[in-house]
N, C-alpha and C. Protein backbone atom coordinates (compact mmCIF):
# COMPACT_ATOMS: atom_id res chain seq x y z
N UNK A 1 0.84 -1.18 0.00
CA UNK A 1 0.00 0.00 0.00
C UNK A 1 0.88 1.24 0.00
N UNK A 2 0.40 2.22 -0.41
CA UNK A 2 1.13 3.40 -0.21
C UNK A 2 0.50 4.56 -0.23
N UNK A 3 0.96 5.72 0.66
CA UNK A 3 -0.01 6.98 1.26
C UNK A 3 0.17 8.17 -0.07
N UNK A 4 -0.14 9.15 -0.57
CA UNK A 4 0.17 10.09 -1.69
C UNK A 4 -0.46 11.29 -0.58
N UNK A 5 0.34 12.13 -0.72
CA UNK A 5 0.12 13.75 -0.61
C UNK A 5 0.54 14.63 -1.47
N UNK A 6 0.07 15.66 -1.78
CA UNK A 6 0.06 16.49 -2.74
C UNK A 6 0.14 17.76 -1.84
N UNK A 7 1.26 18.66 -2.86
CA UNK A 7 0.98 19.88 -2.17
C UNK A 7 1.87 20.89 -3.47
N UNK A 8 2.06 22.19 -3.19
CA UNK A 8 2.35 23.06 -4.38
C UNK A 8 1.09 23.84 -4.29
N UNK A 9 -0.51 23.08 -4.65
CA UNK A 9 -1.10 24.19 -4.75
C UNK A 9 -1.36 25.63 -4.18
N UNK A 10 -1.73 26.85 -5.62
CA UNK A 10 -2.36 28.32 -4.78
C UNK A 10 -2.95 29.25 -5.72
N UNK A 11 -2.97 30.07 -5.50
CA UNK A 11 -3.54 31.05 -6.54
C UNK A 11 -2.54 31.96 -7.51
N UNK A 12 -2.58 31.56 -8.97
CA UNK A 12 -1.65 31.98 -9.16
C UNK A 12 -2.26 32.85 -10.60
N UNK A 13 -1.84 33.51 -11.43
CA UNK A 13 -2.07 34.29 -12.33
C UNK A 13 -2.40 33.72 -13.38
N UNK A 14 -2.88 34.26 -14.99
CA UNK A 14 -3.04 33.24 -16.06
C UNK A 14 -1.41 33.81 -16.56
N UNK A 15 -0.64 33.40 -16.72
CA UNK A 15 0.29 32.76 -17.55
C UNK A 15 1.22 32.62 -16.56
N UNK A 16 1.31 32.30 -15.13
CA UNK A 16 2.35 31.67 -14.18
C UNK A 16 2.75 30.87 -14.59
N UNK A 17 3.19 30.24 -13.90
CA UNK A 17 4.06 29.07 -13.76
C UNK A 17 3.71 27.99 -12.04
N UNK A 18 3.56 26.91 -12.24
CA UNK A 18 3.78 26.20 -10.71
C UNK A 18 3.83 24.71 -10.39
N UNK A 19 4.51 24.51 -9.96
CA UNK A 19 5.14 22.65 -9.94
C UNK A 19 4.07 22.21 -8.52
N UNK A 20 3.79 21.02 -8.61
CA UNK A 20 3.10 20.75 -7.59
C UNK A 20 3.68 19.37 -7.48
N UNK A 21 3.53 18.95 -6.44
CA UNK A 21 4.17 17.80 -5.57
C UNK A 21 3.44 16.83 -5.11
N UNK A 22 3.86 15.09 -5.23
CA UNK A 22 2.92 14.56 -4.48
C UNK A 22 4.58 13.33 -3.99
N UNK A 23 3.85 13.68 -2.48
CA UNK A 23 5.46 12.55 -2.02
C UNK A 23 4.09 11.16 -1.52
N UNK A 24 5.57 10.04 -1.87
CA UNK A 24 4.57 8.59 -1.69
C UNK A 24 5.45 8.09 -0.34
N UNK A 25 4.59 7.31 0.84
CA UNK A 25 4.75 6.51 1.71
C UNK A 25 4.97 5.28 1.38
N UNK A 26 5.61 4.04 2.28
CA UNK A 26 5.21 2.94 1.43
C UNK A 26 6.54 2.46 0.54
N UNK A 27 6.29 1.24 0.20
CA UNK A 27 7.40 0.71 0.02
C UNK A 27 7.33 0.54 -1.98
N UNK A 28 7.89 0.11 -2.30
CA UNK A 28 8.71 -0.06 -3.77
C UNK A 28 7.58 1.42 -4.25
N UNK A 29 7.73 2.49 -4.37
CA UNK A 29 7.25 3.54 -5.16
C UNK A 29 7.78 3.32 -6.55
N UNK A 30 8.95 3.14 -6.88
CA UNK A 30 10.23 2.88 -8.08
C UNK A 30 8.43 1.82 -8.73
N UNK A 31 7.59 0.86 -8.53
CA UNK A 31 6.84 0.35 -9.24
C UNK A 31 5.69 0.46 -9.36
N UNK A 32 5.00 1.58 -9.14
CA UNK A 32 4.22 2.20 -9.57
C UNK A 32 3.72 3.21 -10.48
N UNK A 33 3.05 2.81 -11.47
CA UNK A 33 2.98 4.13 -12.65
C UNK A 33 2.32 4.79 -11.44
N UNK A 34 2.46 6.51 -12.18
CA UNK A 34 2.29 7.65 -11.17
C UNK A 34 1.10 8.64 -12.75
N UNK A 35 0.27 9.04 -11.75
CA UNK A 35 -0.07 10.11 -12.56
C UNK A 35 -1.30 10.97 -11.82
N UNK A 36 -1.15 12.56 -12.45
CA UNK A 36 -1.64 13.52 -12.68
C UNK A 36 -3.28 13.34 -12.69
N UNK A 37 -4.35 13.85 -12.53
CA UNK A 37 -5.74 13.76 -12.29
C UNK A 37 -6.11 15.26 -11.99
N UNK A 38 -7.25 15.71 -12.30
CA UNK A 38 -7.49 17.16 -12.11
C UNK A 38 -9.82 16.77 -12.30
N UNK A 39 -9.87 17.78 -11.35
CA UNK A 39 -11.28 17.97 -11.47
C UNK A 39 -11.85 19.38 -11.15
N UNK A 40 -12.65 20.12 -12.06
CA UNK A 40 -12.98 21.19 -11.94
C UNK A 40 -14.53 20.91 -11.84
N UNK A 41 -15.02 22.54 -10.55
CA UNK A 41 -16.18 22.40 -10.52
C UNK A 41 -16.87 22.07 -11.74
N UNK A 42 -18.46 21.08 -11.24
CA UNK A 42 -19.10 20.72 -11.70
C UNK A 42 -18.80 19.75 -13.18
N UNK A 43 -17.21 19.27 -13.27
CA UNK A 43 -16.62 18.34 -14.11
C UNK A 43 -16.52 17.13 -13.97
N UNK A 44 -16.07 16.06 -14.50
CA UNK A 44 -15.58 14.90 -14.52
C UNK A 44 -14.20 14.81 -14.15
N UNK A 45 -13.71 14.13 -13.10
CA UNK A 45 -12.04 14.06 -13.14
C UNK A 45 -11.69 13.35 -14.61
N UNK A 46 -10.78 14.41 -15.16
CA UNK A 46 -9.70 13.51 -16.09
C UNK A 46 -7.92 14.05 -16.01
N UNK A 47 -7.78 13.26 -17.13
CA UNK A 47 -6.41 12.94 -16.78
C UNK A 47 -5.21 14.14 -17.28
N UNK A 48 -4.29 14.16 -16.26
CA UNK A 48 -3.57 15.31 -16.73
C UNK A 48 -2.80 14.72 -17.91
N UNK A 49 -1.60 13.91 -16.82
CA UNK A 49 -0.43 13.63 -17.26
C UNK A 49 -0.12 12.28 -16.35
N UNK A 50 0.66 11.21 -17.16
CA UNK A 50 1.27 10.26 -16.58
C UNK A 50 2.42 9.54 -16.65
N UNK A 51 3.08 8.84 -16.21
CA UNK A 51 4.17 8.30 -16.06
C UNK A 51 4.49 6.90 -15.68
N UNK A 52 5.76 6.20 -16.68
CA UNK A 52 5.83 4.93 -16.08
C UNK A 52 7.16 5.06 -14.77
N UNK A 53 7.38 3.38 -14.29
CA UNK A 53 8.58 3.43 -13.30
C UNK A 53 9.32 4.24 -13.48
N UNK A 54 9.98 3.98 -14.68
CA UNK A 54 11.28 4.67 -14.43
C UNK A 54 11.55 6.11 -14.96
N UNK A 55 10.68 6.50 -15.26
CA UNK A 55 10.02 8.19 -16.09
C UNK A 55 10.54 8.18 -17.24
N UNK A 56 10.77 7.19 -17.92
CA UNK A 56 11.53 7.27 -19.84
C UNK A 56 9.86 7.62 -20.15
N UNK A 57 8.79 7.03 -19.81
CA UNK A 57 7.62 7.10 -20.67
C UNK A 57 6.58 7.90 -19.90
N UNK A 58 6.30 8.63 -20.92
CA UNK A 58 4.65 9.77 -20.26
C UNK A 58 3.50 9.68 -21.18
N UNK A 59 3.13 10.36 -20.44
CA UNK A 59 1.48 10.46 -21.30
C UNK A 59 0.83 12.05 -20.80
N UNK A 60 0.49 13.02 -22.10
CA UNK A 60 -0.21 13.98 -21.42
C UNK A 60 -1.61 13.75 -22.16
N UNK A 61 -2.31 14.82 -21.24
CA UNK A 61 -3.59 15.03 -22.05
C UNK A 61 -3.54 16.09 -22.63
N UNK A 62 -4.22 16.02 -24.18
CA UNK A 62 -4.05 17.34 -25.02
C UNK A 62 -3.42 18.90 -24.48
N UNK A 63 -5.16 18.55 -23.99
CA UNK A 63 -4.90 20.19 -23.12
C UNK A 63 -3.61 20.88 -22.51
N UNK A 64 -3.00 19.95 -22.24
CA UNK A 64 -1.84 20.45 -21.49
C UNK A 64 -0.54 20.32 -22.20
N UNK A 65 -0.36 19.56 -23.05
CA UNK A 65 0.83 18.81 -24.05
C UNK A 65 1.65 20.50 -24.37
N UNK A 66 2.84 20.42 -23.93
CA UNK A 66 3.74 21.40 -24.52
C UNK A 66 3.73 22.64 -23.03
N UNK A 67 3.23 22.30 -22.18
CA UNK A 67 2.85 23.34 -21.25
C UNK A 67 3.45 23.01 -19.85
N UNK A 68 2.56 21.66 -19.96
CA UNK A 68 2.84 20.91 -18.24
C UNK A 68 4.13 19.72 -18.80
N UNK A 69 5.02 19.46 -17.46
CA UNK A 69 5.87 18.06 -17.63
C UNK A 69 5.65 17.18 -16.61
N UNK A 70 5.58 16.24 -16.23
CA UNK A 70 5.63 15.49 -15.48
C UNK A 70 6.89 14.71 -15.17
N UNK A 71 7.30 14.63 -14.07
CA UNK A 71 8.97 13.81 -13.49
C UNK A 71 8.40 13.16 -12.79
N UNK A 72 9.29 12.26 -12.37
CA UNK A 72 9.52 11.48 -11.01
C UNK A 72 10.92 11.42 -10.20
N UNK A 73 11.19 11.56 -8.93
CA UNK A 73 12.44 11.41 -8.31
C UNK A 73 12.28 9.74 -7.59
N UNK A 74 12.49 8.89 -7.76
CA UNK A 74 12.30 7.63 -7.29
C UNK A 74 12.89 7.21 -6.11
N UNK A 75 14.08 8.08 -6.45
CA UNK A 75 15.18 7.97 -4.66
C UNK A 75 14.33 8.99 -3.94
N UNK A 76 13.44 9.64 -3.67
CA UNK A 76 12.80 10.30 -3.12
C UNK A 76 11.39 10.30 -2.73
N UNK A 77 10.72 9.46 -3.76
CA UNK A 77 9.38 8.72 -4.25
C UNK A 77 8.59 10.14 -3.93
N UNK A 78 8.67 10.82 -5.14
CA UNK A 78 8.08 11.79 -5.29
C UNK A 78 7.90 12.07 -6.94
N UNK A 79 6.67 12.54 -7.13
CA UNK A 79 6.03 12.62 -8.63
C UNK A 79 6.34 14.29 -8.88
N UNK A 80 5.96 14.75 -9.48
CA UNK A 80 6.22 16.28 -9.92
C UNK A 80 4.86 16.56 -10.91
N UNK A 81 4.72 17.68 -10.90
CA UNK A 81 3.99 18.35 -11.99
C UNK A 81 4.48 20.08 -12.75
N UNK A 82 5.03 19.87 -13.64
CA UNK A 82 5.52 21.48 -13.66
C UNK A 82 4.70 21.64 -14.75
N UNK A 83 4.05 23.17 -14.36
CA UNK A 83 2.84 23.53 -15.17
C UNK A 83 3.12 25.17 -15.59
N UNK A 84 3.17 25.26 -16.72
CA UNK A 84 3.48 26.20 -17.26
C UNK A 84 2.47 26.92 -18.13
N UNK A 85 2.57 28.26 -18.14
CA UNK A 85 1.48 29.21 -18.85
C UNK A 85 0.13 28.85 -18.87
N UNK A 86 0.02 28.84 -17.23
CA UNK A 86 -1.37 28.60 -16.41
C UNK A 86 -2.68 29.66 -17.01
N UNK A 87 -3.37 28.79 -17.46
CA UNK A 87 -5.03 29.71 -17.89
C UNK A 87 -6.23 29.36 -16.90
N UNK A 88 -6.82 30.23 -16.58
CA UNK A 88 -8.21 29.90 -15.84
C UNK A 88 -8.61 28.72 -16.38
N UNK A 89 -8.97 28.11 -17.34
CA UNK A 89 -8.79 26.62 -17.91
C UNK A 89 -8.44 25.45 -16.87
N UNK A 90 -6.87 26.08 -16.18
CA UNK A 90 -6.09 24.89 -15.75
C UNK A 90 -6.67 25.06 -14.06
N UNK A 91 -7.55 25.88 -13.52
CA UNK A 91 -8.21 25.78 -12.28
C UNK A 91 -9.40 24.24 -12.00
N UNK A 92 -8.49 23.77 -11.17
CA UNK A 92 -9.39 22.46 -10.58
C UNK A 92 -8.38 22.01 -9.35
N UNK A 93 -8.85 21.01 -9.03
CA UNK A 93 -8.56 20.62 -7.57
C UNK A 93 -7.61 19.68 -8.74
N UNK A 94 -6.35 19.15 -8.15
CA UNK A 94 -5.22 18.12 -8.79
C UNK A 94 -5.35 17.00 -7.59
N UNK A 95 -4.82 15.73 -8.27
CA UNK A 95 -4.86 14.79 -7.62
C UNK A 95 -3.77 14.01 -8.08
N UNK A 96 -2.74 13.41 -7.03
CA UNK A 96 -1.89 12.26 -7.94
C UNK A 96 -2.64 10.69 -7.32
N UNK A 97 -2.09 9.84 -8.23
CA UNK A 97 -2.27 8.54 -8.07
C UNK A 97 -1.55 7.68 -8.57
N UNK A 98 -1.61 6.43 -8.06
CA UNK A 98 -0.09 5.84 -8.20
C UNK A 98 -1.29 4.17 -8.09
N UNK A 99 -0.54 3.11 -9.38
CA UNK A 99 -1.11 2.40 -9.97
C UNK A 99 -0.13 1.20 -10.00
N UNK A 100 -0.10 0.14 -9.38
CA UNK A 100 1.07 -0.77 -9.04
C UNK A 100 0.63 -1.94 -10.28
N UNK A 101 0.41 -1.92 -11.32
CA UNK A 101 -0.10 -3.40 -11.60
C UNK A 101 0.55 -3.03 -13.14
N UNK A 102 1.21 -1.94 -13.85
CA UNK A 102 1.37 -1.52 -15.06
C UNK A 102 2.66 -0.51 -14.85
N UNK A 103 3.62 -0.93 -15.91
CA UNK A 103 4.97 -0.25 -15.84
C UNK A 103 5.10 1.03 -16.71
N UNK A 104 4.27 1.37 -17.48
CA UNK A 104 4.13 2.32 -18.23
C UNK A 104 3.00 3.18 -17.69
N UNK A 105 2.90 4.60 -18.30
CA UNK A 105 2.08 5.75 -18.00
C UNK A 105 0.23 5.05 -18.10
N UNK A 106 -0.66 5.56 -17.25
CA UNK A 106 -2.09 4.72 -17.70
C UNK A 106 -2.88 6.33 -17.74
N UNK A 107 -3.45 6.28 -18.38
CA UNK A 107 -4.69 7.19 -18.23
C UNK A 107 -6.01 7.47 -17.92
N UNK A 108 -6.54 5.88 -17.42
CA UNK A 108 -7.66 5.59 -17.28
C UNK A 108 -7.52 5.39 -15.69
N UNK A 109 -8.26 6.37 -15.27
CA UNK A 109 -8.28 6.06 -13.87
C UNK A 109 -8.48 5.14 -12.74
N UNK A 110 -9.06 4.30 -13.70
CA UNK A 110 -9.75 2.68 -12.97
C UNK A 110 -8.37 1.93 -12.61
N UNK A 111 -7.53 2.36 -13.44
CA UNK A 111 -5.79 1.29 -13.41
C UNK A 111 -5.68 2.22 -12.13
N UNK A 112 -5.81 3.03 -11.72
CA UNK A 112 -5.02 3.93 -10.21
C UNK A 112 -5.77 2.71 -9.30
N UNK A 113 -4.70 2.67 -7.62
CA UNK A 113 -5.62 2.01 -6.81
C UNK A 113 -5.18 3.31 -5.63
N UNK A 114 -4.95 3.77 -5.72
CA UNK A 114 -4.59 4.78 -4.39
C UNK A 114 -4.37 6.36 -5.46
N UNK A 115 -4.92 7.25 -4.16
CA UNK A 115 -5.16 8.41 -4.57
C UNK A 115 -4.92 9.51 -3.45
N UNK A 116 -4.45 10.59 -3.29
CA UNK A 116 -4.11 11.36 -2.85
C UNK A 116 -5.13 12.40 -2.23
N UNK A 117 -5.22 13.40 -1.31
CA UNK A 117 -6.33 13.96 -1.46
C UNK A 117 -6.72 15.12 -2.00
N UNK A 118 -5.62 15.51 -2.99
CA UNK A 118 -5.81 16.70 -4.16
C UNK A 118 -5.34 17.94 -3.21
N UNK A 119 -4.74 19.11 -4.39
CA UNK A 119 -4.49 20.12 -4.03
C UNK A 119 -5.05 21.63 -4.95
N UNK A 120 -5.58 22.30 -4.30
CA UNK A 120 -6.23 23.15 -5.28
C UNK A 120 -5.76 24.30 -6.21
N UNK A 121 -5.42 24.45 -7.19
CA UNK A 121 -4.93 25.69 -8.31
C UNK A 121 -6.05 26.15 -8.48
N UNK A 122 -5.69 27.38 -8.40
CA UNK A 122 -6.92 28.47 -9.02
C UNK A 122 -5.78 29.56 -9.67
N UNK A 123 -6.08 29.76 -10.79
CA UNK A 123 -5.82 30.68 -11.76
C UNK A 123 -6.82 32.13 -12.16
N UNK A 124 -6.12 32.47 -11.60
CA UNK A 124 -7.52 33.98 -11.82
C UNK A 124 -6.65 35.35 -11.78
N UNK A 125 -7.11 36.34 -12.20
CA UNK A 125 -6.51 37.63 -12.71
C UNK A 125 -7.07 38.88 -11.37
């Protein structure tokens, strides 16, 4: 099993910049795909961005492709999110999750078994 916290989030401008953090508890993190999740009022959670073990492989979602990156520090068991040229768009509560059964990035949230309890970005002028 393993615990996820998230933190980084705040209020930040439309074209900031801001990395957000989720550190993992728990043992082998190094085998868990890791990924990104976002839900805005009155939305559906979907998927940011994801990652396999060893961070050679990602996955973004459109929306974000060229903007946001996703890392991992594994000696640290910590995921990353660096999000760049933030739009009222990118305001929702973030969530990481971490998915032990698949070595590559997943996007479908059903593959996550543990989840974090989100951190909130708001982008506003």
């Amino acid at each position: 099993q393993v615990q996820l916290v998230e933190s980084g989030g705040e209020l930040v401008q439309p074209g900031d910049s801001l990395r957000l953090s989720c550190a993992a508890s728990g043992r082998t993190f190094s085998r868990y795909a890791m990924g990104w999740f976002r839900q805005a009022p009155g939305k559906e959670r979907e998927i940011v961005a994801a990652i396999g073990w060893t961070g050679g492989t990602t996955y973004y979602a459109d929306s974000v492709k060229g903007r946001f990156a996703i890392t991992r520090d594994n000696d640290k068991s910590t995921v990353y999110l660096q999000m760049n040229s933030l739009s009222p768009d990118d305001t929702a509560v973030y969530y990481c999750a971490a998915g032990q059964y698949y070595s590559g990035p997943r996007y479908n949230a059903r593959e996550y078994q543990y989840w974090g309890q989100g951190t909130q970005v708001t982008v506003s002028s």
